[in-house]
PDB file of N, CA and C in Angstrom:
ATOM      1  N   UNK A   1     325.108  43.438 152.403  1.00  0.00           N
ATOM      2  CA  UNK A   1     325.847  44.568 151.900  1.00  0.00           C
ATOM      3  C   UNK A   1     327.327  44.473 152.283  1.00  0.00           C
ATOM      4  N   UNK A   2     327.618  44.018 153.783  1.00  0.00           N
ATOM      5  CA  UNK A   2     328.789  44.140 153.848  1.00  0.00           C
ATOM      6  C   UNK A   2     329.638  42.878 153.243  1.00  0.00           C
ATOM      7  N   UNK A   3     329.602  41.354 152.902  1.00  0.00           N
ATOM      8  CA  UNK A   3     329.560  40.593 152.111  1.00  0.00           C
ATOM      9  C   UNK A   3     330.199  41.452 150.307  1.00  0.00           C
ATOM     10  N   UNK A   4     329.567  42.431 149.595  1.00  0.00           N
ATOM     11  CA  UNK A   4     329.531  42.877 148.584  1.00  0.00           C
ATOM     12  C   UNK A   4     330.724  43.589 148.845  1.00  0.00           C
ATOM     13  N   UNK A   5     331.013  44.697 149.576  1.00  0.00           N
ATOM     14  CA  UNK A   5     331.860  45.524 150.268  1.00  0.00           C
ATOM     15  C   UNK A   5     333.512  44.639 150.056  1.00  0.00           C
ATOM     16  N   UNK A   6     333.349  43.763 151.469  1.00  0.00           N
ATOM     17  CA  UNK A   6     334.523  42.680 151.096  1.00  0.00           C
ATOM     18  C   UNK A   6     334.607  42.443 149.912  1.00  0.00           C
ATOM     19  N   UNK A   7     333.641  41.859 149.195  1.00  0.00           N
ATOM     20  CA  UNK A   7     334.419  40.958 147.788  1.00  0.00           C
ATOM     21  C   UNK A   7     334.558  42.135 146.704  1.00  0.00           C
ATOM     22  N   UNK A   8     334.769  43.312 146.870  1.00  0.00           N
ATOM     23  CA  UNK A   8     334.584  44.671 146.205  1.00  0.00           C
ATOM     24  C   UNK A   8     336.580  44.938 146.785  1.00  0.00           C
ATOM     25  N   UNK A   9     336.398  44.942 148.008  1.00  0.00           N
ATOM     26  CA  UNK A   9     338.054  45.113 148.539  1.00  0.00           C
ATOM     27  C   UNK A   9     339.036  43.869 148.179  1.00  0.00           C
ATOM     28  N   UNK A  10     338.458  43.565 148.237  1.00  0.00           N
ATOM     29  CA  UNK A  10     339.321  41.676 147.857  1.00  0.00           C
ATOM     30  C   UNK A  10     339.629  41.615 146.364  1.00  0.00           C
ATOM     31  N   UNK A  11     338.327  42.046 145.579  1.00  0.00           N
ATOM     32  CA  UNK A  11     338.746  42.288 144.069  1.00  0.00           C
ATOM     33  C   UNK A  11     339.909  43.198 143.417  1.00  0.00           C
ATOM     34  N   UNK A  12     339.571  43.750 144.395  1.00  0.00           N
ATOM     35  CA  UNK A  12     340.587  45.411 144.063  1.00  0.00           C
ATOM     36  C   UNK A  12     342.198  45.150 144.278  1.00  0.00           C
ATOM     37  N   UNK A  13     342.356  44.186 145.170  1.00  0.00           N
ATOM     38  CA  UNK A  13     343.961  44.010 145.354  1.00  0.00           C
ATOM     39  C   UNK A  13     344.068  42.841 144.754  1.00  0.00           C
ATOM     40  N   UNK A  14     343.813  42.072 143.575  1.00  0.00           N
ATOM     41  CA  UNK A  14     344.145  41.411 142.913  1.00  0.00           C
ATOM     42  C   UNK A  14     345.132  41.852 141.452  1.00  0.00           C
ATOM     43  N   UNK A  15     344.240  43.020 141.425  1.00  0.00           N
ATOM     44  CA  UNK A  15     345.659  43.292 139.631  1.00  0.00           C
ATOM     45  C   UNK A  15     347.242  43.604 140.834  1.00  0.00           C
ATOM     46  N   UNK A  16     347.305  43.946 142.008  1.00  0.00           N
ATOM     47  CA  UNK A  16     348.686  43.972 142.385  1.00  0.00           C
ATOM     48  C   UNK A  16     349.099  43.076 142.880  1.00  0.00           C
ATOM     49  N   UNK A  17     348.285  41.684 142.929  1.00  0.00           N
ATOM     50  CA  UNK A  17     349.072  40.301 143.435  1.00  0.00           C
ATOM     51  C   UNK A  17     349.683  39.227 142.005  1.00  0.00           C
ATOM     52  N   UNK A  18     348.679  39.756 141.070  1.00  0.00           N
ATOM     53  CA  UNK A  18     348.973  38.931 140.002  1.00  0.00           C
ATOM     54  C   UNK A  18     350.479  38.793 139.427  1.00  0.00           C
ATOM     55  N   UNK A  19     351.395  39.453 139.296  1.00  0.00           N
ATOM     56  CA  UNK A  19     352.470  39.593 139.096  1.00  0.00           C
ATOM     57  C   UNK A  19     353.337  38.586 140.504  1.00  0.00           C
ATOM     58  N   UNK A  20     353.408  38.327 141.481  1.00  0.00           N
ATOM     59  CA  UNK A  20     353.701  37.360 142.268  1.00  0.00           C
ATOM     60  C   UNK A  20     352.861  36.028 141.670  1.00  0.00           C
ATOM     61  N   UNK A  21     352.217  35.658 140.971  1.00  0.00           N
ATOM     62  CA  UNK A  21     351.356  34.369 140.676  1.00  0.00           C
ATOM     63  C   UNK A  21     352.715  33.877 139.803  1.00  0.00           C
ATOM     64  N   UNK A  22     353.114  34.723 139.106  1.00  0.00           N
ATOM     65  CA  UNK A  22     354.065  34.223 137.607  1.00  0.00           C
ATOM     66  C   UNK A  22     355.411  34.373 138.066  1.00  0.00           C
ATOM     67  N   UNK A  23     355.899  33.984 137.157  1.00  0.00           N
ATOM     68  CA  UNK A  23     357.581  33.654 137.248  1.00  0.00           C
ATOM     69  C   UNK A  23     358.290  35.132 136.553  1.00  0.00           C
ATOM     70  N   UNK A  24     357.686  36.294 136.922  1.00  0.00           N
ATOM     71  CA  UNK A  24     358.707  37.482 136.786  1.00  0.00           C
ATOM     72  C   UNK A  24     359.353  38.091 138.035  1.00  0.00           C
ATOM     73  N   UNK A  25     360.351  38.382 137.257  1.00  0.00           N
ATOM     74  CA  UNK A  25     360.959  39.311 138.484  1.00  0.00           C
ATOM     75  C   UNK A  25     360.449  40.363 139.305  1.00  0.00           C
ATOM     76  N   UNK A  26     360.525  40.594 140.417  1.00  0.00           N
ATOM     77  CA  UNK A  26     359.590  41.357 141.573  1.00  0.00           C
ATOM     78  C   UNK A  26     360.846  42.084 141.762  1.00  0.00           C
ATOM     79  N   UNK A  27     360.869  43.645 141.260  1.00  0.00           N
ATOM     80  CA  UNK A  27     361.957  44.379 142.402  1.00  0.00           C
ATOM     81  C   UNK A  27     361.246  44.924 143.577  1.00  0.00           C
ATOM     82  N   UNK A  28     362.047  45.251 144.502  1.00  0.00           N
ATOM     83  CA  UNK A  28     361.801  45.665 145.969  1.00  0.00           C
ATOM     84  C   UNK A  28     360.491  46.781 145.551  1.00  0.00           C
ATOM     85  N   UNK A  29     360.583  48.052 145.135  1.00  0.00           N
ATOM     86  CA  UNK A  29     359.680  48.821 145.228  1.00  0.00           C
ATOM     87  C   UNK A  29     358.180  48.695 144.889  1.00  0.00           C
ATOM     88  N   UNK A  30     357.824  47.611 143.709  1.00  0.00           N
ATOM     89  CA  UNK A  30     356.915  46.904 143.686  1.00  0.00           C
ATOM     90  C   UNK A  30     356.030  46.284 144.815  1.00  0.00           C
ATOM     91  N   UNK A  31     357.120  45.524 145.821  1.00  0.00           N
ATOM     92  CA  UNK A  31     356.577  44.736 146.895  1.00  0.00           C
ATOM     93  C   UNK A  31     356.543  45.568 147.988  1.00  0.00           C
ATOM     94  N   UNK A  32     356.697  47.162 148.017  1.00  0.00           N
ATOM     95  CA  UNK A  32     356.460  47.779 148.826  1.00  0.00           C
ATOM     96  C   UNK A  32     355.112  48.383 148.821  1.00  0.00           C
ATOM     97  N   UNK A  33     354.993  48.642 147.259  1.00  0.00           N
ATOM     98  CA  UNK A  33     353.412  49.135 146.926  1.00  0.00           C
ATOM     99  C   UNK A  33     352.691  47.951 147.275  1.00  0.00           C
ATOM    100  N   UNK A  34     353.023  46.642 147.104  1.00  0.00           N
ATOM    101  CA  UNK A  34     351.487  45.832 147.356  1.00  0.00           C
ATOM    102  C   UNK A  34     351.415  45.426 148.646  1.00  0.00           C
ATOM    103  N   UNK A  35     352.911  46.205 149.581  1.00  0.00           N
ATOM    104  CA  UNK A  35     352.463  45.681 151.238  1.00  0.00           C
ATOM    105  C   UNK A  35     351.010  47.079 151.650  1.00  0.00           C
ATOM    106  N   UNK A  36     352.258  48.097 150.952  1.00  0.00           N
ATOM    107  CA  UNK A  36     350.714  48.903 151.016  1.00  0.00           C
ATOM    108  C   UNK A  36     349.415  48.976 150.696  1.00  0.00           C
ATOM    109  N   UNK A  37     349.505  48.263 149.394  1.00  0.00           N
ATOM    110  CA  UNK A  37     347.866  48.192 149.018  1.00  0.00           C
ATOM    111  C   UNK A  37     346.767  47.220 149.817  1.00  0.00           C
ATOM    112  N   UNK A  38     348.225  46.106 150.500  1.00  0.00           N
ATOM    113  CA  UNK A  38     347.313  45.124 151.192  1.00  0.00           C
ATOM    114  C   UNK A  38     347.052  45.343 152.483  1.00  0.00           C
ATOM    115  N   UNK A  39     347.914  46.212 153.192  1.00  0.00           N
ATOM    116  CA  UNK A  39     347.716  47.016 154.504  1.00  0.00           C
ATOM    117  C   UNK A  39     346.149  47.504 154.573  1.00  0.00           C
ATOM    118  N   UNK A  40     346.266  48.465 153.228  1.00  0.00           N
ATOM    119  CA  UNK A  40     345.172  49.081 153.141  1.00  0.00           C
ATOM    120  C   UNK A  40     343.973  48.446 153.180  1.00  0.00           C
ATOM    121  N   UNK A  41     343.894  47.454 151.995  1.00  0.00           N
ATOM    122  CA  UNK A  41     342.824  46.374 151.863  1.00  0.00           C
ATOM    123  C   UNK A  41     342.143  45.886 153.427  1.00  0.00           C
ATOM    124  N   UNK A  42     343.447  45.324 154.248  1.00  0.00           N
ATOM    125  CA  UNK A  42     343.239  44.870 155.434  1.00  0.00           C
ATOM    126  C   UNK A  42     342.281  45.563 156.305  1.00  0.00           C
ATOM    127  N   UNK A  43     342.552  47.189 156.676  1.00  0.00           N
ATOM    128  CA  UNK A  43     341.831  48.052 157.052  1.00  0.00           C
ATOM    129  C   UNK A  43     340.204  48.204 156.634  1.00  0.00           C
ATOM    130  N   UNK A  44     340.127  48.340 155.388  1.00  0.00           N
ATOM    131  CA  UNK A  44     339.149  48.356 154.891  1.00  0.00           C
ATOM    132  C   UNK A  44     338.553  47.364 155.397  1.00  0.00           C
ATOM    133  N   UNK A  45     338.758  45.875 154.870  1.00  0.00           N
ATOM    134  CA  UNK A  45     337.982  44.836 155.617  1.00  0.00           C
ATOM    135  C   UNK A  45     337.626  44.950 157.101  1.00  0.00           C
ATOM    136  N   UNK A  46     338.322  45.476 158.324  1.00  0.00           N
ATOM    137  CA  UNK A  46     338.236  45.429 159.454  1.00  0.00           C
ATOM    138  C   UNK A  46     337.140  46.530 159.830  1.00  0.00           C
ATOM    139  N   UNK A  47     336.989  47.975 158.574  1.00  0.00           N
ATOM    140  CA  UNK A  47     336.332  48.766 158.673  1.00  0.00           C
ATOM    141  C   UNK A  47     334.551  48.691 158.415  1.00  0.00           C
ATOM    142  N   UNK A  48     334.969  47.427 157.583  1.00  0.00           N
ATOM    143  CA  UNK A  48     333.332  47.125 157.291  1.00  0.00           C
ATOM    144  C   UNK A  48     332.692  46.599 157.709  1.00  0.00           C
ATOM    145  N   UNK A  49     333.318  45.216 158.406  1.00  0.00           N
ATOM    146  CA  UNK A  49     333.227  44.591 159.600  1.00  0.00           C
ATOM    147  C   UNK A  49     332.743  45.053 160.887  1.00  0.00           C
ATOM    148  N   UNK A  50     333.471  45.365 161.552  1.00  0.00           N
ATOM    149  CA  UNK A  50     333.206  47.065 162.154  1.00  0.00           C
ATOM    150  C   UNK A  50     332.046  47.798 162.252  1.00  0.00           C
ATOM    151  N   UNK A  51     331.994  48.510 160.808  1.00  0.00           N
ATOM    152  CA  UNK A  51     330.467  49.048 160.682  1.00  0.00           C
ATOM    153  C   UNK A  51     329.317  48.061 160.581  1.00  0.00           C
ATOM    154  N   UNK A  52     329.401  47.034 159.810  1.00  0.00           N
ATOM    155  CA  UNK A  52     328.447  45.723 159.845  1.00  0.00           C
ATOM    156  C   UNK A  52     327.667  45.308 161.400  1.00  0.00           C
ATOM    157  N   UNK A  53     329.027  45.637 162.289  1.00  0.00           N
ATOM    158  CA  UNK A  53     328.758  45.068 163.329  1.00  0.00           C
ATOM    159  C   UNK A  53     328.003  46.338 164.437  1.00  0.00           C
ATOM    160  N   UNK A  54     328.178  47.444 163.958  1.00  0.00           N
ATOM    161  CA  UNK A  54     327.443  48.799 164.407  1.00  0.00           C
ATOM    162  C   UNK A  54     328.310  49.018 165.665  1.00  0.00           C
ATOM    163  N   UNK A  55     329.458  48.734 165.538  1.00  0.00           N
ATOM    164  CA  UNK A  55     330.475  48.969 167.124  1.00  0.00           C
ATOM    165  C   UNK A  55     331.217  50.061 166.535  1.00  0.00           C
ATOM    166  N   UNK A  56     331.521  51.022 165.716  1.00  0.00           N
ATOM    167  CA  UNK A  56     332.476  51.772 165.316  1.00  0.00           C
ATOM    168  C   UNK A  56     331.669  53.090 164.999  1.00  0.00           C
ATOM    169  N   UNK A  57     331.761  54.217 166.049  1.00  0.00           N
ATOM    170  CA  UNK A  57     331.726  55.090 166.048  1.00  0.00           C
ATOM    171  C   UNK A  57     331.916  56.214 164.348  1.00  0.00           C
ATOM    172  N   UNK A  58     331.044  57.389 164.269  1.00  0.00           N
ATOM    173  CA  UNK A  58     331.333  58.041 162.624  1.00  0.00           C
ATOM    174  C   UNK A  58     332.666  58.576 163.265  1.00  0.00           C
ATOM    175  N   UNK A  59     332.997  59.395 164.508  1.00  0.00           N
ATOM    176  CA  UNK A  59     334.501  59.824 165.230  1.00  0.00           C
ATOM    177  C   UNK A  59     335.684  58.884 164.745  1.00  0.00           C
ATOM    178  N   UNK A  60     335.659  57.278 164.611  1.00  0.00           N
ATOM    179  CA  UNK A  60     336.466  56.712 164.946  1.00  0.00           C
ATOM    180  C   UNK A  60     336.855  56.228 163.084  1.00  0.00           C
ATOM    181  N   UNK A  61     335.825  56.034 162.748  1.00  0.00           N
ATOM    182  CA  UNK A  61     335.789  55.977 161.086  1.00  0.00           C
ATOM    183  C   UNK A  61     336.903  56.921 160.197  1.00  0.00           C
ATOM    184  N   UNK A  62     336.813  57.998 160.561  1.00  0.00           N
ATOM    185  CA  UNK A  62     337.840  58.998 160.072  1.00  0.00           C
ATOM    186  C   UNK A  62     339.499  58.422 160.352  1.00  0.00           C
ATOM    187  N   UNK A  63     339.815  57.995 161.169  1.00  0.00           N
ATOM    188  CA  UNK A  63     340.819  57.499 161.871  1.00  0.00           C
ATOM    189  C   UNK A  63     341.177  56.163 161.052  1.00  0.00           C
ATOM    190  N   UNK A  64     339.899  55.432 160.359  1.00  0.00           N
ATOM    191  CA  UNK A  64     340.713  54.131 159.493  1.00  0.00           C
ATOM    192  C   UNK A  64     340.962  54.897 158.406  1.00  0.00           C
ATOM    193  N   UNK A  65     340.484  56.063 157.548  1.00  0.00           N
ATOM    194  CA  UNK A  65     340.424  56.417 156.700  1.00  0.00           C
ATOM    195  C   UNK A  65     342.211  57.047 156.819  1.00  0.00           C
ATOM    196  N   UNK A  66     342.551  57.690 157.233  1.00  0.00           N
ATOM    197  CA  UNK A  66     343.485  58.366 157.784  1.00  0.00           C
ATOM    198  C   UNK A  66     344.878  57.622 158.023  1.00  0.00           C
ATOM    199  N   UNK A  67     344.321  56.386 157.691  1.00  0.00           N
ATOM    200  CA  UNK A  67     345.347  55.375 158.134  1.00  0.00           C
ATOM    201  C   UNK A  67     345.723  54.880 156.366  1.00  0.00           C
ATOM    202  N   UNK A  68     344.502  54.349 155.903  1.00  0.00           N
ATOM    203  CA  UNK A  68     344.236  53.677 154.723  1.00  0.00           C
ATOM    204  C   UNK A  68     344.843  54.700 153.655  1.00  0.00           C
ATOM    205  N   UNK A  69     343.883  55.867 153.401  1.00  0.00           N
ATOM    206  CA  UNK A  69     344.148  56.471 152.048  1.00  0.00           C
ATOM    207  C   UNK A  69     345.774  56.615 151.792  1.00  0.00           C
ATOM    208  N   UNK A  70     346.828  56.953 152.928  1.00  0.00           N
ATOM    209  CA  UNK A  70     348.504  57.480 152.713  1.00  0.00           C
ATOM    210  C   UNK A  70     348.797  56.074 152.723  1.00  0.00           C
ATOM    211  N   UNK A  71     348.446  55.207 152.672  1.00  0.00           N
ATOM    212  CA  UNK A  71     348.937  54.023 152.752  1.00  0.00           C
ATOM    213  C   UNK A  71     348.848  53.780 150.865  1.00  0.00           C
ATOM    214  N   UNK A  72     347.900  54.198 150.312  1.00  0.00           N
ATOM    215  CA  UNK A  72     347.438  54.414 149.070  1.00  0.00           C
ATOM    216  C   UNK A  72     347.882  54.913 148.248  1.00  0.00           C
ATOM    217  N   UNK A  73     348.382  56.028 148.774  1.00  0.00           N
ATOM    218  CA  UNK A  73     349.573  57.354 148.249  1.00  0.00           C
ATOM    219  C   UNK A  73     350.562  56.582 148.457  1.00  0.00           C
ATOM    220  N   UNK A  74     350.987  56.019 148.966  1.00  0.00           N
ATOM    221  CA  UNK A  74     352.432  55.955 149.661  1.00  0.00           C
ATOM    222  C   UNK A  74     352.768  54.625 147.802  1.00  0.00           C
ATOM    223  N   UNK A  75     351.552  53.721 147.988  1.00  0.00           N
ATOM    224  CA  UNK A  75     352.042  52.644 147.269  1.00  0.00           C
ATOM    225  C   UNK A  75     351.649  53.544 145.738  1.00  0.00           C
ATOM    226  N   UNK A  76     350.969  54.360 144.997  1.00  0.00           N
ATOM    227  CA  UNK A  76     350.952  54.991 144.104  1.00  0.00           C
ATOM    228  C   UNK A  76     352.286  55.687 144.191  1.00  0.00           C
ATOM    229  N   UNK A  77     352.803  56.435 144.432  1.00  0.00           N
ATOM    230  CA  UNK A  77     354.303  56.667 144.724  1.00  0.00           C
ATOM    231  C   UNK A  77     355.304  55.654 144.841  1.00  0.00           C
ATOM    232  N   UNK A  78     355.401  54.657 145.511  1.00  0.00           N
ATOM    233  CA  UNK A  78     356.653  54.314 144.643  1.00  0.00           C
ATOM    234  C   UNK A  78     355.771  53.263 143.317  1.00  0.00           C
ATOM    235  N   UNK A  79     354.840  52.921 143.126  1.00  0.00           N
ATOM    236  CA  UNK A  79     355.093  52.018 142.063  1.00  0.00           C
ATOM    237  C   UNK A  79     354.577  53.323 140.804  1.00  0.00           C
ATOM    238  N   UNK A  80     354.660  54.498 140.801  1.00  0.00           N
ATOM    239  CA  UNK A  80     354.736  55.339 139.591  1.00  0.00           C
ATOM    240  C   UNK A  80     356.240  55.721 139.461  1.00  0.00           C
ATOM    241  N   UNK A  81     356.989  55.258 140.658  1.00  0.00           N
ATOM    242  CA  UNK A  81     358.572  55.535 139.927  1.00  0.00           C
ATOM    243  C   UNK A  81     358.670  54.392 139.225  1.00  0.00           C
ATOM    244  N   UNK A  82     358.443  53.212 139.342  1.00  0.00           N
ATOM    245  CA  UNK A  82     358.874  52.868 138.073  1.00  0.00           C
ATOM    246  C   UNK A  82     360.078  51.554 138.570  1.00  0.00           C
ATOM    247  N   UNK A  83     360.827  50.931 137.936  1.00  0.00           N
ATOM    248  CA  UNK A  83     362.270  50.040 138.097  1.00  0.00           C
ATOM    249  C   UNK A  83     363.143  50.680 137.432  1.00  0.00           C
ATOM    250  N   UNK A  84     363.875  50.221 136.800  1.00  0.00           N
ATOM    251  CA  UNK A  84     365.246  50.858 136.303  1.00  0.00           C
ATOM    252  C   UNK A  84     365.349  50.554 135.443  1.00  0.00           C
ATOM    253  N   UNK A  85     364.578  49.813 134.702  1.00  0.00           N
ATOM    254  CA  UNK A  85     364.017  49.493 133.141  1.00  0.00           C
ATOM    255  C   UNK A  85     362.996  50.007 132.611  1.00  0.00           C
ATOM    256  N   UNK A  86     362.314  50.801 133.563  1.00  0.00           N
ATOM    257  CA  UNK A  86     361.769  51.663 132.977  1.00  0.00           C
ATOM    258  C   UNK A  86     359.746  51.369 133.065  1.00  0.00           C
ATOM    259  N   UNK A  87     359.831  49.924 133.497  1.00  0.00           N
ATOM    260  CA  UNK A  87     358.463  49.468 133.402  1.00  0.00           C
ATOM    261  C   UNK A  87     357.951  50.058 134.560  1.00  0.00           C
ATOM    262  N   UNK A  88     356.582  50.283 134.588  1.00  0.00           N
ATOM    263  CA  UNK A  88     355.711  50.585 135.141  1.00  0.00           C
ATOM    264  C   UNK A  88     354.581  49.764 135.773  1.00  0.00           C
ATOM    265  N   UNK A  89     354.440  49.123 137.133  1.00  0.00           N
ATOM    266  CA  UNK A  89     353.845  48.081 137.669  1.00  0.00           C
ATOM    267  C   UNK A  89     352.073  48.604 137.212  1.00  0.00           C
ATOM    268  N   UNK A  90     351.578  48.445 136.831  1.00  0.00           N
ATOM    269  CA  UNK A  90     350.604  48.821 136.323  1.00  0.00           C
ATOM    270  C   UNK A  90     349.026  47.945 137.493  1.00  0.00           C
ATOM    271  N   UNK A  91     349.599  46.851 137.826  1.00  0.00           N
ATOM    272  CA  UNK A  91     348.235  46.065 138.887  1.00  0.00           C
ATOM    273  C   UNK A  91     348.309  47.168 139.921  1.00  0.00           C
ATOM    274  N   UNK A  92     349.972  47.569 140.433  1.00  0.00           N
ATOM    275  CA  UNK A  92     349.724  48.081 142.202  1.00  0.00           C
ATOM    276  C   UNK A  92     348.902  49.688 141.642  1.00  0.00           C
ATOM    277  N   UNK A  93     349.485  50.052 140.865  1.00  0.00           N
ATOM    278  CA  UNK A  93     348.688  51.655 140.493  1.00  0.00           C
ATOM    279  C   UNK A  93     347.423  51.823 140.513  1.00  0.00           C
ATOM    280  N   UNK A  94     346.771  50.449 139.569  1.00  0.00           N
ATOM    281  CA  UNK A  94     345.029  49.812 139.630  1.00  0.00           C
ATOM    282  C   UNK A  94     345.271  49.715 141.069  1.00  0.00           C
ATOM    283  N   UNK A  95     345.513  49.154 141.884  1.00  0.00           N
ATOM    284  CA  UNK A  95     344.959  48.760 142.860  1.00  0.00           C
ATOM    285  C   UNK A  95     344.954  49.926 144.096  1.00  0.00           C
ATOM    286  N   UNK A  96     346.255  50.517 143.841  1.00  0.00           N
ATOM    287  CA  UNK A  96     346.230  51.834 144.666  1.00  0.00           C
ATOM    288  C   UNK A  96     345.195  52.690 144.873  1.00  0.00           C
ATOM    289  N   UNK A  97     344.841  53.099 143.475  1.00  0.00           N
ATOM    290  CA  UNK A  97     343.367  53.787 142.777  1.00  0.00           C
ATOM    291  C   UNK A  97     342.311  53.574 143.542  1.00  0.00           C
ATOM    292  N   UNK A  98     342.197  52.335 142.945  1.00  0.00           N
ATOM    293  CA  UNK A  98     341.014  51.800 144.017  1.00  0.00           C
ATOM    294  C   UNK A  98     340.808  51.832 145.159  1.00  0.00           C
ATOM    295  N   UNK A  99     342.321  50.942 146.078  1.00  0.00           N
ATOM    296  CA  UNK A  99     341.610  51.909 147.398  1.00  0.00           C
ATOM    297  C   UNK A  99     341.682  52.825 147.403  1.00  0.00           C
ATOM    298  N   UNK A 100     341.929  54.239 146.833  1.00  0.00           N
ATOM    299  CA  UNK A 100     341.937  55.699 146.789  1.00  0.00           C
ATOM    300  C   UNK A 100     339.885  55.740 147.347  1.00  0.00           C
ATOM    301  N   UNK A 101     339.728  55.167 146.155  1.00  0.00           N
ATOM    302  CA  UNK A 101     337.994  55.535 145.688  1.00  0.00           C
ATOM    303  C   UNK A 101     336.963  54.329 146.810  1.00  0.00           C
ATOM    304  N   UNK A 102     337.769  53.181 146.818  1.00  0.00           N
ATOM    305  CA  UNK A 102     337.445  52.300 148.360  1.00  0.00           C
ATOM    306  C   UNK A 102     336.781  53.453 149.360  1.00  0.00           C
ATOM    307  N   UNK A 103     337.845  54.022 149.723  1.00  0.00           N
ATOM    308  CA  UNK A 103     337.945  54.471 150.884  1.00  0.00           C
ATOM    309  C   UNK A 103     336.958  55.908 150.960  1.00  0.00           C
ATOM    310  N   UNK A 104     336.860  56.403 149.685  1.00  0.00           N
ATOM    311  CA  UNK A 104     336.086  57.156 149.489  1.00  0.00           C
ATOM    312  C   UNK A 104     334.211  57.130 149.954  1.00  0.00           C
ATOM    313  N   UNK A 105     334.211  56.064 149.228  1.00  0.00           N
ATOM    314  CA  UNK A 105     333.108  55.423 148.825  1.00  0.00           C
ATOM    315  C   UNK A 105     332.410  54.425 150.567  1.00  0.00           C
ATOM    316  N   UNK A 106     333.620  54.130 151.519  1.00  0.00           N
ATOM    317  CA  UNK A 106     332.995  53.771 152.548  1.00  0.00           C
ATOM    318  C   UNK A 106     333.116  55.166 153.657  1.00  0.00           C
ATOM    319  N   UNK A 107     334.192  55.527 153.739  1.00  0.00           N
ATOM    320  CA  UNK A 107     333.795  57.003 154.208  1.00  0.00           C
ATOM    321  C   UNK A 107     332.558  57.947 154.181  1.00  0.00           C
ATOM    322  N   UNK A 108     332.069  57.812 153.055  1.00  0.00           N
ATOM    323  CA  UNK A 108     330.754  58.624 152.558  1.00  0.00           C
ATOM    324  C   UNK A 108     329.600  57.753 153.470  1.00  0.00           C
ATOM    325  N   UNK A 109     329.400  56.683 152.840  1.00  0.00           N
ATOM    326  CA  UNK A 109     328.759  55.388 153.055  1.00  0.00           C
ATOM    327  C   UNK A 109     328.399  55.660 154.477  1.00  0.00           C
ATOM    328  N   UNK A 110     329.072  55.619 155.543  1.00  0.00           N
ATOM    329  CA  UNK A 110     329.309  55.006 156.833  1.00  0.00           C
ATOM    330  C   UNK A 110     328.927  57.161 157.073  1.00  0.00           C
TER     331      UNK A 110
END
């Protein structure tokens, strides 16, 4: 299960890396949402791990969550402002989302 979990978090921060694979321009606020999304990601992995391993308290669980979800917000916020052309990063927003519902979904879980 926890195997599924990872490759479930790992999937999820891929539509906001894809845009670094190619030869477009990256402005700053972009690469702020996907430090966040990958912050987040990171957590998550350490969280499942964690629970996998039955060392992490339901007390202490709240506390990754708490960490993760504004990390989530934070990168949905700036990549819904947008660049100055007007485009809209569309992977970090997917990916934001997701961990939104990630985090949901192991919160409950756990």
């Amino acid at each position: 299960m926890a195997a599924l979990l990872v490759a479930l978090v790992l999937a999820s921060v891929v539509p906001a890396l894809l845009p670094f694979l190619s030869k477009v321009h990256i402005w700053p606020g972009y690469r702020i949402s996907v430090i966040a999304c990958t912050l987040s990601a990171l957590l998550q992995i350490v969280f499942i791990v964690l629970v996998d391993r039955q060392s992490l308290l339901l007390s202490r669980s709240i506390r990754f969550a708490a960490v993760g979800v504004p990390c989530c917000i934070l990168a949905l916020f700036v990549a819904g402002r947008g660049n100055s052309r007007g485009n809209k990063p569309r992977g970090a927003i997917a990916s934001a989302s997701l961990g939104i519902a990630i985090w949901m979904i192991l919160v409950t879980l756990h």
